[in-house]
C-alpha atoms as a PDB file:
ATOM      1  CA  UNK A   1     -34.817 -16.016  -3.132  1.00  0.00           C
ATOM      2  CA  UNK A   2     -37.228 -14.228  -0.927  1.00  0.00           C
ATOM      3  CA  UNK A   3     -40.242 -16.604  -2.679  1.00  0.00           C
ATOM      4  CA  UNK A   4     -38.069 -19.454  -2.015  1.00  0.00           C
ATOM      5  CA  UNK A   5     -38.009 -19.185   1.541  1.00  0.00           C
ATOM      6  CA  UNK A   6     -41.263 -18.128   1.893  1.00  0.00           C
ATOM      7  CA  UNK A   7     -42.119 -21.917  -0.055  1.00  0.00           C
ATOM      8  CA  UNK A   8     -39.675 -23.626   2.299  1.00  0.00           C
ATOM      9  CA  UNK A   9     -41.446 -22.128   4.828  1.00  0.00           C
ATOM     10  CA  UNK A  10     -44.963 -22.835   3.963  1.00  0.00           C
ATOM     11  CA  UNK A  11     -44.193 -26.731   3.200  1.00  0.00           C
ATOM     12  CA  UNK A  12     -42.715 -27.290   6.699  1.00  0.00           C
ATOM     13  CA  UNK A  13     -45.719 -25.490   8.327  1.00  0.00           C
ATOM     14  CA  UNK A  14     -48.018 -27.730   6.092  1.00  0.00           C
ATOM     15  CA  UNK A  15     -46.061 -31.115   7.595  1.00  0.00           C
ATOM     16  CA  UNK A  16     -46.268 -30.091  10.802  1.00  0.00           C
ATOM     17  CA  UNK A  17     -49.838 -29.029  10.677  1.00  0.00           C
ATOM     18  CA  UNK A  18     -50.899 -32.617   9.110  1.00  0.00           C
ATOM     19  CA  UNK A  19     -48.625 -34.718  11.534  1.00  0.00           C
ATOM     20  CA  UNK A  20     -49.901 -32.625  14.514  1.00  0.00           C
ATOM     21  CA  UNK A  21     -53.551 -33.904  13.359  1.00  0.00           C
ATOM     22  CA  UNK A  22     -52.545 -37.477  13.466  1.00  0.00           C
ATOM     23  CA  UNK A  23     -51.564 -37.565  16.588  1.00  0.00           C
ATOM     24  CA  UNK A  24     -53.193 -38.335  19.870  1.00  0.00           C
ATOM     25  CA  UNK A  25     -52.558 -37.470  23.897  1.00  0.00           C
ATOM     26  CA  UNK A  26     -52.566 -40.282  26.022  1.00  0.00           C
ATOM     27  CA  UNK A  27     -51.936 -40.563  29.932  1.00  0.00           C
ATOM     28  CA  UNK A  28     -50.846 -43.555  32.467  1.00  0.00           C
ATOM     29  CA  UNK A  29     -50.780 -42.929  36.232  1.00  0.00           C
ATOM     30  CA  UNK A  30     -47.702 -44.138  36.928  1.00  0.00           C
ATOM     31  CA  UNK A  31     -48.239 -43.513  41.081  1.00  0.00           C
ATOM     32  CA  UNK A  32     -48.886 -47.087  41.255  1.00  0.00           C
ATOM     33  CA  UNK A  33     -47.486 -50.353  41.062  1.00  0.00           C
ATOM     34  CA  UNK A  34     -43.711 -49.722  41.785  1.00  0.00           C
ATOM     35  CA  UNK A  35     -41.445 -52.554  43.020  1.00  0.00           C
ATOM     36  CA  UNK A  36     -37.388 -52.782  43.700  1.00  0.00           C
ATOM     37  CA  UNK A  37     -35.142 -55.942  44.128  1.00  0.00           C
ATOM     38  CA  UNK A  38     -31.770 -56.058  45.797  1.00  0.00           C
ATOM     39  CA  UNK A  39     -29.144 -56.839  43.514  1.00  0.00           C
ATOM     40  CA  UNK A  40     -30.309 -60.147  41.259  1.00  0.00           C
ATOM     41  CA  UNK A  41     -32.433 -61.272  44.786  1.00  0.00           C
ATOM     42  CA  UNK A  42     -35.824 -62.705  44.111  1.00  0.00           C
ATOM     43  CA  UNK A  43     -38.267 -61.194  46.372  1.00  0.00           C
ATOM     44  CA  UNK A  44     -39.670 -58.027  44.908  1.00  0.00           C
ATOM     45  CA  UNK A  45     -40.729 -55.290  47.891  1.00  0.00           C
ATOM     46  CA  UNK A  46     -42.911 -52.567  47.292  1.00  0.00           C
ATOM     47  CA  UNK A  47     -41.833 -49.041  46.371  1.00  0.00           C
ATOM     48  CA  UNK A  48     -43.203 -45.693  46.830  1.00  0.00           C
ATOM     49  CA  UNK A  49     -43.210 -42.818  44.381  1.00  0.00           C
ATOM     50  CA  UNK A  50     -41.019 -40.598  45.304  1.00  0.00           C
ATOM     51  CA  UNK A  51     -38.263 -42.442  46.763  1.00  0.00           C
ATOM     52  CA  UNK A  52     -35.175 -43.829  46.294  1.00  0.00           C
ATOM     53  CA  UNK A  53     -33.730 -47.463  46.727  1.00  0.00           C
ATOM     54  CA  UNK A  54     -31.980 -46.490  49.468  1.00  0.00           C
ATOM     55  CA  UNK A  55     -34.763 -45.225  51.822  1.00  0.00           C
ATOM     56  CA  UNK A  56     -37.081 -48.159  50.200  1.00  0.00           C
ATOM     57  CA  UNK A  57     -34.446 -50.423  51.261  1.00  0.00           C
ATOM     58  CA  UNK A  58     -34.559 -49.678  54.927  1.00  0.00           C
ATOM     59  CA  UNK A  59     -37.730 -49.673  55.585  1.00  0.00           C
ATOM     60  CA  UNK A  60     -37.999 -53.237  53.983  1.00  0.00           C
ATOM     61  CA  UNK A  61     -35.176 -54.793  55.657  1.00  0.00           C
END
Protein backbone atom coordinates (compact mmCIF):
# COMPACT_ATOMS: atom_id res chain seq x y z
CA UNK A 1 0.00 0.00 0.00
CA UNK A 2 2.77 2.24 1.09
CA UNK A 3 4.37 1.76 -2.78
CA UNK A 4 1.03 2.54 -4.02
CA UNK A 5 0.80 5.84 -2.70
CA UNK A 6 4.10 6.67 -3.15
CA UNK A 7 3.16 5.84 -7.31
CA UNK A 8 -0.01 7.91 -6.96
CA UNK A 9 2.04 10.38 -5.73
CA UNK A 10 4.82 10.49 -8.15
CA UNK A 11 2.30 10.45 -11.32
CA UNK A 12 0.44 13.57 -10.09
CA UNK A 13 3.78 15.39 -9.42
CA UNK A 14 4.87 14.27 -13.01
CA UNK A 15 1.38 16.01 -14.54
CA UNK A 16 1.78 18.87 -12.80
CA UNK A 17 5.41 19.31 -13.54
CA UNK A 18 4.70 18.85 -17.51
CA UNK A 19 1.49 21.11 -17.54
CA UNK A 20 3.35 23.76 -15.45
CA UNK A 21 5.99 23.76 -18.51
CA UNK A 22 3.36 24.42 -21.04
CA UNK A 23 2.19 27.19 -19.74
CA UNK A 24 2.93 30.84 -20.13
CA UNK A 25 2.45 34.33 -17.91
CA UNK A 26 0.88 36.97 -19.65
CA UNK A 27 -0.15 40.61 -18.43
CA UNK A 28 -2.78 43.43 -19.71
CA UNK A 29 -2.87 46.86 -18.02
CA UNK A 30 -6.19 47.10 -17.46
CA UNK A 31 -5.79 51.03 -15.93
CA UNK A 32 -7.00 52.12 -19.17
CA UNK A 33 -9.80 52.35 -21.36
CA UNK A 34 -12.82 52.06 -18.92
CA UNK A 35 -16.29 53.35 -19.93
CA UNK A 36 -19.97 53.15 -18.11
CA UNK A 37 -23.51 53.75 -19.64
CA UNK A 38 -26.64 54.61 -17.73
CA UNK A 39 -29.09 52.04 -17.90
CA UNK A 40 -29.51 50.88 -21.88
CA UNK A 41 -28.53 54.95 -22.72
CA UNK A 42 -26.24 55.38 -25.65
CA UNK A 43 -23.58 57.73 -24.79
CA UNK A 44 -20.68 55.96 -23.18
CA UNK A 45 -18.68 58.42 -20.46
CA UNK A 46 -15.40 57.74 -19.32
CA UNK A 47 -14.52 55.85 -16.14
CA UNK A 48 -11.73 55.85 -13.79
CA UNK A 49 -10.10 52.89 -12.10
CA UNK A 50 -10.99 52.80 -8.98
CA UNK A 51 -14.41 53.98 -8.86
CA UNK A 52 -17.73 53.15 -8.79
CA UNK A 53 -20.80 54.04 -11.08
CA UNK A 54 -22.08 56.04 -8.66
CA UNK A 55 -19.26 58.62 -8.13
CA UNK A 56 -18.55 58.24 -12.12
CA UNK A 57 -22.04 59.16 -12.54
CA UNK A 58 -21.90 62.50 -10.86
CA UNK A 59 -19.21 63.83 -12.08
CA UNK A 60 -20.58 63.15 -15.68
CA UNK A 61 -23.94 64.46 -15.23
Amino acid sequence: MKYTFIRILTLAAASLIAVGADASVSCRDINDGWRFRQGRGEIWYPATVPGTVHTLSRIHL
